[in-house]
C-alpha atoms as a PDB file:
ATOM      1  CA  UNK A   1      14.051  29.620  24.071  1.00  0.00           C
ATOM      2  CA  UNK A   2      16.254  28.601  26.799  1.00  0.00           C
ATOM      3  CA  UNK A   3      19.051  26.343  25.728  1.00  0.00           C
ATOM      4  CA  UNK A   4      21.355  24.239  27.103  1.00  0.00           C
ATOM      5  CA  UNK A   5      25.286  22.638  26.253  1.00  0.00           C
ATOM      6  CA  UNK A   6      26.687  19.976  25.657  1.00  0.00           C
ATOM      7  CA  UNK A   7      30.682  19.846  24.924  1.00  0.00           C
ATOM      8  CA  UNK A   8      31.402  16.795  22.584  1.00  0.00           C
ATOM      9  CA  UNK A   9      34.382  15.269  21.204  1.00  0.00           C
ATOM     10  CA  UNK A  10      33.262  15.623  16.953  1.00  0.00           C
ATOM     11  CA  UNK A  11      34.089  12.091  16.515  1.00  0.00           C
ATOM     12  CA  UNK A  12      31.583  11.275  19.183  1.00  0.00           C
ATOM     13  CA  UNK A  13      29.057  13.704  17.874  1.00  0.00           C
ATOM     14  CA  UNK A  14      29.245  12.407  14.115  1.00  0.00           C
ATOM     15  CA  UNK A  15      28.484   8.672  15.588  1.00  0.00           C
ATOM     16  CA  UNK A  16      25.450  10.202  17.426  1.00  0.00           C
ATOM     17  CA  UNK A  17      24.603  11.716  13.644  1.00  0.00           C
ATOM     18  CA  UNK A  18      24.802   8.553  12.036  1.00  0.00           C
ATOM     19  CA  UNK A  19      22.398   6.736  14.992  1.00  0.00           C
ATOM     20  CA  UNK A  20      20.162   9.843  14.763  1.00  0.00           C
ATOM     21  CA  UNK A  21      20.522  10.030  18.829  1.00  0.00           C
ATOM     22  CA  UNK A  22      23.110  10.957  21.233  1.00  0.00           C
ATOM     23  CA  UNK A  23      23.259   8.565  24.422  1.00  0.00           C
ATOM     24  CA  UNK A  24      26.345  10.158  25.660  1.00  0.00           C
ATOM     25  CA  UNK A  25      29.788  10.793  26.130  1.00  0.00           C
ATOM     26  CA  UNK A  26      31.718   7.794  28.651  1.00  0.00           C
ATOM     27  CA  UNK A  27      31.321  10.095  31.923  1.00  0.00           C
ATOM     28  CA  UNK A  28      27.361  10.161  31.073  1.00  0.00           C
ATOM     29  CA  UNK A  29      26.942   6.916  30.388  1.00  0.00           C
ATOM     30  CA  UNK A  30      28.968   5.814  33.626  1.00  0.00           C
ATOM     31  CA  UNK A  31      26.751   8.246  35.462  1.00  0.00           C
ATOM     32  CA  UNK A  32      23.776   7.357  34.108  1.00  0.00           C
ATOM     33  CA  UNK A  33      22.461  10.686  32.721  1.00  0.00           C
ATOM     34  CA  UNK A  34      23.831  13.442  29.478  1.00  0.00           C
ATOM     35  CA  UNK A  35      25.862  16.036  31.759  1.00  0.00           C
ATOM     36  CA  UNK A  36      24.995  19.336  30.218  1.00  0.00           C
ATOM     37  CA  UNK A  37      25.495  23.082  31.811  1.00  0.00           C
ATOM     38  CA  UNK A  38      24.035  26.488  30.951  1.00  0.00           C
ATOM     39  CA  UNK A  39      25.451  29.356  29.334  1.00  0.00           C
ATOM     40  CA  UNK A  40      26.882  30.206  32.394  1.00  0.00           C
ATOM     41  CA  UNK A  41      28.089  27.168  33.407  1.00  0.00           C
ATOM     42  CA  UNK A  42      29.949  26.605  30.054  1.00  0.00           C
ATOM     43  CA  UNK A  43      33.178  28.231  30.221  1.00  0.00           C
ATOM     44  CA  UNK A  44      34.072  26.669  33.503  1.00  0.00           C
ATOM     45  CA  UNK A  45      32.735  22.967  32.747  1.00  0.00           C
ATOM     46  CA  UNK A  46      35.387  22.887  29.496  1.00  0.00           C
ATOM     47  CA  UNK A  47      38.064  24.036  31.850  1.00  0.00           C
ATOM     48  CA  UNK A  48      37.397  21.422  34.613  1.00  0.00           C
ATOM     49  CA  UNK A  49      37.039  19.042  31.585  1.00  0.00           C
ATOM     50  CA  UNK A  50      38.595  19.638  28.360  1.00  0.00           C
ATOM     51  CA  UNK A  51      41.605  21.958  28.923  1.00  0.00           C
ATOM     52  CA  UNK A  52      43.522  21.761  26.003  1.00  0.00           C
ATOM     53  CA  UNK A  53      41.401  19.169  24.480  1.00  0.00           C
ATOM     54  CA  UNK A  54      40.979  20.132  19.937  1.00  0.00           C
ATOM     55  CA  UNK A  55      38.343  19.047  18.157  1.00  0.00           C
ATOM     56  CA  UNK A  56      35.773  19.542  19.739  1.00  0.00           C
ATOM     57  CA  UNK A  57      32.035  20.714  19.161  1.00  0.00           C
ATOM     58  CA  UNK A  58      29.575  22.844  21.591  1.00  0.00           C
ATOM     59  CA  UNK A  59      26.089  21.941  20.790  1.00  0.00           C
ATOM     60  CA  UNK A  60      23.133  23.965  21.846  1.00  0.00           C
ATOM     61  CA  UNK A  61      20.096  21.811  22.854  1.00  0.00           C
ATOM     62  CA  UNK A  62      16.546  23.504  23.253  1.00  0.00           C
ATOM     63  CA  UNK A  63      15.679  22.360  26.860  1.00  0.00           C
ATOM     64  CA  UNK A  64      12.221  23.015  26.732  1.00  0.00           C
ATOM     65  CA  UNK A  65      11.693  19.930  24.560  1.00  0.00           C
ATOM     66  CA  UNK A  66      13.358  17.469  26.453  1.00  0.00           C
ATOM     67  CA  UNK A  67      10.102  17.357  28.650  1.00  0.00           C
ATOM     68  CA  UNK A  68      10.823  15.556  32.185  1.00  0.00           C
ATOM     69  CA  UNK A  69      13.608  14.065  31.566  1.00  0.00           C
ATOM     70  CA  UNK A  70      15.686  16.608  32.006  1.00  0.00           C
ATOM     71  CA  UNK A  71      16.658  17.759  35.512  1.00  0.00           C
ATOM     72  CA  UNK A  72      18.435  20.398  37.273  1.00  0.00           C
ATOM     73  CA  UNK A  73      20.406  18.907  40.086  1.00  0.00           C
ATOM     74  CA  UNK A  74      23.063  19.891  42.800  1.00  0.00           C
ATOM     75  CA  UNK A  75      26.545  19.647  41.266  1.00  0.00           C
ATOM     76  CA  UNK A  76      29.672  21.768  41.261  1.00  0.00           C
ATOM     77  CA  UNK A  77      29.748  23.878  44.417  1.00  0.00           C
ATOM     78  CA  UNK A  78      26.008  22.904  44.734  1.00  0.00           C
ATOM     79  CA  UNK A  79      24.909  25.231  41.457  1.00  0.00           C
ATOM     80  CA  UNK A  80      22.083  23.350  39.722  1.00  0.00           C
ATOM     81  CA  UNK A  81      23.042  21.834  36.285  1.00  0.00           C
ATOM     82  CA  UNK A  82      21.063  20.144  33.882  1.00  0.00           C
ATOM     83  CA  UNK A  83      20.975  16.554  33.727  1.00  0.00           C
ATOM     84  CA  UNK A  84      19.555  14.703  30.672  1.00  0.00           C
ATOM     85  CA  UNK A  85      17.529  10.869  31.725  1.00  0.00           C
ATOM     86  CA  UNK A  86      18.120   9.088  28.389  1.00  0.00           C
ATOM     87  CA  UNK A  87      19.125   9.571  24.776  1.00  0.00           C
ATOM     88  CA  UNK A  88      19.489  13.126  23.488  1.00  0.00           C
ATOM     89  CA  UNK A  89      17.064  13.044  20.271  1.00  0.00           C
ATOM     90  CA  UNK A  90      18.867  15.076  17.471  1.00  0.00           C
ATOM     91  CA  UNK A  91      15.846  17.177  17.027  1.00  0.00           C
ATOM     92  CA  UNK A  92      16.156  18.991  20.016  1.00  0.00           C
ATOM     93  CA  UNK A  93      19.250  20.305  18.523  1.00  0.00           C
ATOM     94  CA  UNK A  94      19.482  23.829  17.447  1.00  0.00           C
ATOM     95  CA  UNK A  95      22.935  23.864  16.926  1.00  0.00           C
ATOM     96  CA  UNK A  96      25.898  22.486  16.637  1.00  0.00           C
ATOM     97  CA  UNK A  97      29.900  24.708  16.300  1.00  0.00           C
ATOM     98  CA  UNK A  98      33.213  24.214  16.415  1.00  0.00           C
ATOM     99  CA  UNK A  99      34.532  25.009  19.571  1.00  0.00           C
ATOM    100  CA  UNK A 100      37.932  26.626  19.057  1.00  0.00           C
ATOM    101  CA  UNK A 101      41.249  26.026  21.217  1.00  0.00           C
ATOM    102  CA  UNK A 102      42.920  29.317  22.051  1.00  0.00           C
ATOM    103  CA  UNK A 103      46.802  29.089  22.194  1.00  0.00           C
ATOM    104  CA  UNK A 104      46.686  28.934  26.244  1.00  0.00           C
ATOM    105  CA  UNK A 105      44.539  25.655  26.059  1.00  0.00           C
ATOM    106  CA  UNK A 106      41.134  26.885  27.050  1.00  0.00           C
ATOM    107  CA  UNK A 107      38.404  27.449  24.633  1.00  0.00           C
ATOM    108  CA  UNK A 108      37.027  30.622  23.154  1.00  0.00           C
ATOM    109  CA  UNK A 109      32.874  30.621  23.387  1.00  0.00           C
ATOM    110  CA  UNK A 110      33.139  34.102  21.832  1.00  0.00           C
ATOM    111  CA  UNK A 111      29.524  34.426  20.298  1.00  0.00           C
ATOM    112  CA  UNK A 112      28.420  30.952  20.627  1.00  0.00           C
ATOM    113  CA  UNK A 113      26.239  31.388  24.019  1.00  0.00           C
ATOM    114  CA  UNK A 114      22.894  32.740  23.959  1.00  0.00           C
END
């Protein structure tokens, strides 16, 4: 199972719950696709994006199932991330954690990556 990330404000993520989809944070829907990185690609994207941002949830999306319209296109330094073209349907989800603030404002992904 190869999975994906998305890094979501909880507030944001309990209105997708409540619609049963998730369109998207404001960057996605300004871009026009769900901005989601790999395992790999997780550490650095909350840095770039969420440094010393609480409250906050990683959640783990089964790729596989999102079918073609998910992509992996050129972004940061030309490294292929996954984009998502159209609503994330909450059964792709295979999880979804808290993802704590350490004291020097990045976030620890200790044991939430597969």
């Amino acid at each position: 199972m190869a999975l994906i990330y998305k890094i979501a404000p909880a507030s944001l993520w309990r209105q997708a719950e409540d619609r049963g989809r998730f369109d998207g944070a404001p960057i996605d829907l300004a871009d026009g696709f769900i901005h989601f990185s790999t395992a790999d690609q997780a550490d650095e994207t909350a840095e770039k994006y969420f440094r010393g941002q609480d409250d906050l949830l990683l959640v783990a999306v089964e790729a596989q199932g999102l079918g073609e319209a998910l992509r992996y296109e050129p972004s940061r330094g030309g490294a292929l991330f996954p984009h998502l073209y159209g609503p994330l349907p909450l059964d792709a989800v295979v999880f979804v954690k808290p993802l704590p603030l350490r004291p020097d404002g990045g976030h620890d992904f200790s044991g939430l990556l597969a």
